[in-house]
Protein backbone atom coordinates (compact mmCIF):
# COMPACT_ATOMS: atom_id res chain seq x y z
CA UNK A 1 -89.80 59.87 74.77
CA UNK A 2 -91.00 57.44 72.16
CA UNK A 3 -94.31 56.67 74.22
CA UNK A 4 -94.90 60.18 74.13
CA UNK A 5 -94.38 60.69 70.65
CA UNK A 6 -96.45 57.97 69.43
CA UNK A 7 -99.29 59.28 72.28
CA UNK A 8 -98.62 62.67 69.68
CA UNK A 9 -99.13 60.74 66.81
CA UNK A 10 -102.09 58.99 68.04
CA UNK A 11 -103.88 62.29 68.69
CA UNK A 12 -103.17 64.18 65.91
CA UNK A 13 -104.11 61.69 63.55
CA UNK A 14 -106.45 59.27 65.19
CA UNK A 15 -108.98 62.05 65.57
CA UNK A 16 -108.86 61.72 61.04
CA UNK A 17 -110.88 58.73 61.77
CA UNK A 18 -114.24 60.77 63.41
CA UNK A 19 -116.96 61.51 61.25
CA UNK A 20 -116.09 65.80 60.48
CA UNK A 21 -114.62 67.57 58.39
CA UNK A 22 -110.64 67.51 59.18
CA UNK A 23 -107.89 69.57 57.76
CA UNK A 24 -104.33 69.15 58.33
CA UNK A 25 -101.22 71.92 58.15
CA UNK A 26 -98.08 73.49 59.18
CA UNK A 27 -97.85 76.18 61.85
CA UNK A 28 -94.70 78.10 62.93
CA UNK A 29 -93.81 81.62 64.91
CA UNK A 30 -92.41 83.38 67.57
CA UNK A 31 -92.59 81.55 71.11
CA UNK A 32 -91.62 83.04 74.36
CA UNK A 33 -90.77 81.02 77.55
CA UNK A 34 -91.01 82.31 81.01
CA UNK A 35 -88.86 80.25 83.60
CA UNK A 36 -90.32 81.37 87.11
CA UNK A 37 -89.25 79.92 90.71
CA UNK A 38 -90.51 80.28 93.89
CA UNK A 39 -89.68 79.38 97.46
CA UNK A 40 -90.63 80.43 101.31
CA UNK A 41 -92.41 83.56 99.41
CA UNK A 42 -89.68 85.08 97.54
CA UNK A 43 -89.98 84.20 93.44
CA UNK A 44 -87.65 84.63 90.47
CA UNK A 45 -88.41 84.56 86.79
CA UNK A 46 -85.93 85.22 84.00
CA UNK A 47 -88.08 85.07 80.11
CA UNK A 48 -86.27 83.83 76.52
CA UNK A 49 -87.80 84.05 73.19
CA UNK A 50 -87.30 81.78 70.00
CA UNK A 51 -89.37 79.92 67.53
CA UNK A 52 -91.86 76.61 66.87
CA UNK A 53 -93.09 74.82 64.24
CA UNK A 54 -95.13 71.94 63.75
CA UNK A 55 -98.46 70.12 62.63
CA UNK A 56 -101.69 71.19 63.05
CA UNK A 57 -105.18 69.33 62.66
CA UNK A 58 -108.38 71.03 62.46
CA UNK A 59 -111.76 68.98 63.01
CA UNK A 60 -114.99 70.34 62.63
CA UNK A 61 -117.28 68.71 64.92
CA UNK A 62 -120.06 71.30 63.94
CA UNK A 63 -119.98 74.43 62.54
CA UNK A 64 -119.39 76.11 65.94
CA UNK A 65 -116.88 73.89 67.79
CA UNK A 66 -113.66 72.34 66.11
CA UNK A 67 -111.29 70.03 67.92
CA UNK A 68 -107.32 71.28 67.00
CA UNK A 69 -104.74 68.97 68.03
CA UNK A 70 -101.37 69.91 67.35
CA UNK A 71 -97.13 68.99 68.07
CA UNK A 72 -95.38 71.72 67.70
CA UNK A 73 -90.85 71.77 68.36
CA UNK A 74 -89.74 74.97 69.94
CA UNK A 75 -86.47 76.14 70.68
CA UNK A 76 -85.47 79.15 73.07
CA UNK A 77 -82.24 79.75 74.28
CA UNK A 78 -80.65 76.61 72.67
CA UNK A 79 -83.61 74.96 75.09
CA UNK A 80 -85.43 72.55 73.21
CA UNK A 81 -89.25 71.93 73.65
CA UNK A 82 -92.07 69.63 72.25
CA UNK A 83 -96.07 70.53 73.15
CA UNK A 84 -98.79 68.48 72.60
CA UNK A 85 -101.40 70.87 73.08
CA UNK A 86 -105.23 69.45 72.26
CA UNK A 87 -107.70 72.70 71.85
CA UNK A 88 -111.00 73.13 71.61
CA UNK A 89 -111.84 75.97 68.94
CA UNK A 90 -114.69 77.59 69.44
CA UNK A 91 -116.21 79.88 66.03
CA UNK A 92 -117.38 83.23 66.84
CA UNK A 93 -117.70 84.59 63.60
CA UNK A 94 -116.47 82.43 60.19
CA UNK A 95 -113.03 84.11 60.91
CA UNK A 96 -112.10 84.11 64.18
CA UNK A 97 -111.77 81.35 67.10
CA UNK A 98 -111.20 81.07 70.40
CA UNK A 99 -109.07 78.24 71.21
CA UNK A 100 -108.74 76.95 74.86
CA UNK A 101 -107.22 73.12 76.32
CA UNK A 102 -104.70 70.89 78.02
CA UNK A 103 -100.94 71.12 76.68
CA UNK A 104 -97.88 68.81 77.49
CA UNK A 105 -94.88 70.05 77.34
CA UNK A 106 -91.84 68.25 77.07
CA UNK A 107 -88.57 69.46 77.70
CA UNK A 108 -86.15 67.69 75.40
CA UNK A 109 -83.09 68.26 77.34
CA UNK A 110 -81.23 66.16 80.22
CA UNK A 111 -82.28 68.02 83.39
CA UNK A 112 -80.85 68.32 86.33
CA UNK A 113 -81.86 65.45 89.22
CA UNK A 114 -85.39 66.78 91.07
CA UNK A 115 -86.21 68.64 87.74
CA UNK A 116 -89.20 66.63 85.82
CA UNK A 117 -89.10 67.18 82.28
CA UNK A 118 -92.49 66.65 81.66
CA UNK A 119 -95.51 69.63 82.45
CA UNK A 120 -99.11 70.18 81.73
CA UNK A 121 -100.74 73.33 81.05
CA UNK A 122 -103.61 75.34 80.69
CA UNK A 123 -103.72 77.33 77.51
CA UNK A 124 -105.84 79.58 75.63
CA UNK A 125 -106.01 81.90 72.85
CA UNK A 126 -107.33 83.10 69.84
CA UNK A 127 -106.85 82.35 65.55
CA UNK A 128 -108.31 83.96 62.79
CA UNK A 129 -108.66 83.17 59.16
CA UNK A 130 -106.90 85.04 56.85
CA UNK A 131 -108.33 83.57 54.07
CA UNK A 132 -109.37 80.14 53.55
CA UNK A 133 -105.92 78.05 54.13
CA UNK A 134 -104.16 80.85 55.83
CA UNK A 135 -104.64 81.87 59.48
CA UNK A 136 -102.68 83.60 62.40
CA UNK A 137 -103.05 82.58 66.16
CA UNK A 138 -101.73 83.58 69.42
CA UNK A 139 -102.06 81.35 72.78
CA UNK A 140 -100.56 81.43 76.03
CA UNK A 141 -100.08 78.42 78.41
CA UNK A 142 -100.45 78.56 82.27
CA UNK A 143 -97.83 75.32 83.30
CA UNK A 144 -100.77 73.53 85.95
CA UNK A 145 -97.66 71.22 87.06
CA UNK A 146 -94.59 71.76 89.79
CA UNK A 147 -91.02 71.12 87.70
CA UNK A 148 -89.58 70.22 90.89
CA UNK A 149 -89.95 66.58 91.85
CA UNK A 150 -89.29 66.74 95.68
CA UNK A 151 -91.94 68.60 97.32
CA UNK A 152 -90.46 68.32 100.52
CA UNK A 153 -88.07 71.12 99.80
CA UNK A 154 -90.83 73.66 99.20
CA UNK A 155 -89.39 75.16 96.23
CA UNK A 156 -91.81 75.63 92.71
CA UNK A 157 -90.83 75.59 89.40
CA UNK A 158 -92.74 76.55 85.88
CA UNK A 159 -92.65 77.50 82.28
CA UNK A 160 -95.19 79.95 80.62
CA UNK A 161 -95.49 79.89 77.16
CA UNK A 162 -96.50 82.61 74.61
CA UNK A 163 -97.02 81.66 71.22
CA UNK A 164 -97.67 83.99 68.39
CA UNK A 165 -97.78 82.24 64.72
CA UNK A 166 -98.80 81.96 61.09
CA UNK A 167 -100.23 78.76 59.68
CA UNK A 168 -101.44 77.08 56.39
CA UNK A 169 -104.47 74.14 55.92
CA UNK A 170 -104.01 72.25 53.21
C-alpha cells in the first residue's frame, strides 16, 4: 500500500518537473461501481453508488494534448477505493476534452483469499471548462484485469466504474 501510494505521488507530481504548462486541483462527485461475476457462462452483477474526491494535475504538453494524472478516494457501500488513473486529454474545442488512459484501482479493504485487490482499467471520458478554474467531467472505466487470483477455477471477477464530477484548477 505504501509503494503504491508513493508510485501516486510520483506521478502526479513528478510530471511538475516537464517543461508545460501544469495546473493542479481538487476534483470530487458521484461514482458508481458495478461488481460483475462470471462463470461456465452464467454472470451476475449487483451496482452501488457513492462519492470520490481527490487531486488532479493538468499538463499541457501543447495546446491540443494535455497529460491529467490524478488519485482520487472513493467510497461505495462502506467499500473503500483508491484510482490512479493517468489520462491523456485531448482539446477539441478550448472547452471541452476528451480524456482516455490506464487506471489502477485499489481496493482498500481486506479481501477475501483468491480475491486480488489490485485492478487495471481502461477508461475514458469527457471534461469541459466551465470557466477558467472550474470544469465538470464524466469517465467510465472498463476493469482490463480478473479479481480472482486462481484461474484454474474458471470463475471472473470485475469492477466498472462511472464517475461523474465537478473540479477546480488553481
Amino acid at each position: 500500500m505504501k509503494k503504491l501510494m508513493l508510485m501516486a505521488a510520483f506521478a502526479v507530481f513528478g510530471l511538475a518537473n516537464v517543461n508545460a504548462q501544469s495546473q493542479f486541483g481538487v476534483i470530487a462527485g458521484y461514482t458508481n461501481i458495478s461488481e460483475k461475476a462470471s462463470y461456465d457462462g452464467v454472470s451476475a452483477s449487483q451496482a452501488e453508488s457513492g462519492f470520490f474526491v481527490g487531486v488532479v494535475g493538468d499538463f499541457t504538453l501543447s495546446e491540443k494534448f494535455h497529460i491529467q494524472p490524478e488519485v482520487l478516494y472513493a467510497n461505495a457501500s462502506e467499500t473503500n477505493f483508491l484510482y490512479i488513473p493517468i489520462l491523456a486529454k485531448f482539446m477539441v474545442s478550448e472547452e471541452f476534452g476528451v480524456l482516455a488512459g490506464p487506471q489502477a484501482n485499489l481496493i482498500l479493504e481486506d479481501m477475501p483469499n483468491g480475491v486480488n485487490s489490485l485492478g487495471v482499467d481502461l477508461t475514458f471520458g469527457g471534461n469541459y471548462k466551465i470557466t477558467q478554474n472550474f470544469f465538470v467531467e464524466a469517465r467510465y472505466g472498463f476493469e482490463m484485469t480478473n479479481r480472482v487470483s486462481d484461474s484454474s477455477l474458471g470463475v471472473k471477477g470485475r469492477f466498472n466504474t462511472l464517475q461523474v464530477g465537478l473540479g477546480y484548477l488553481f
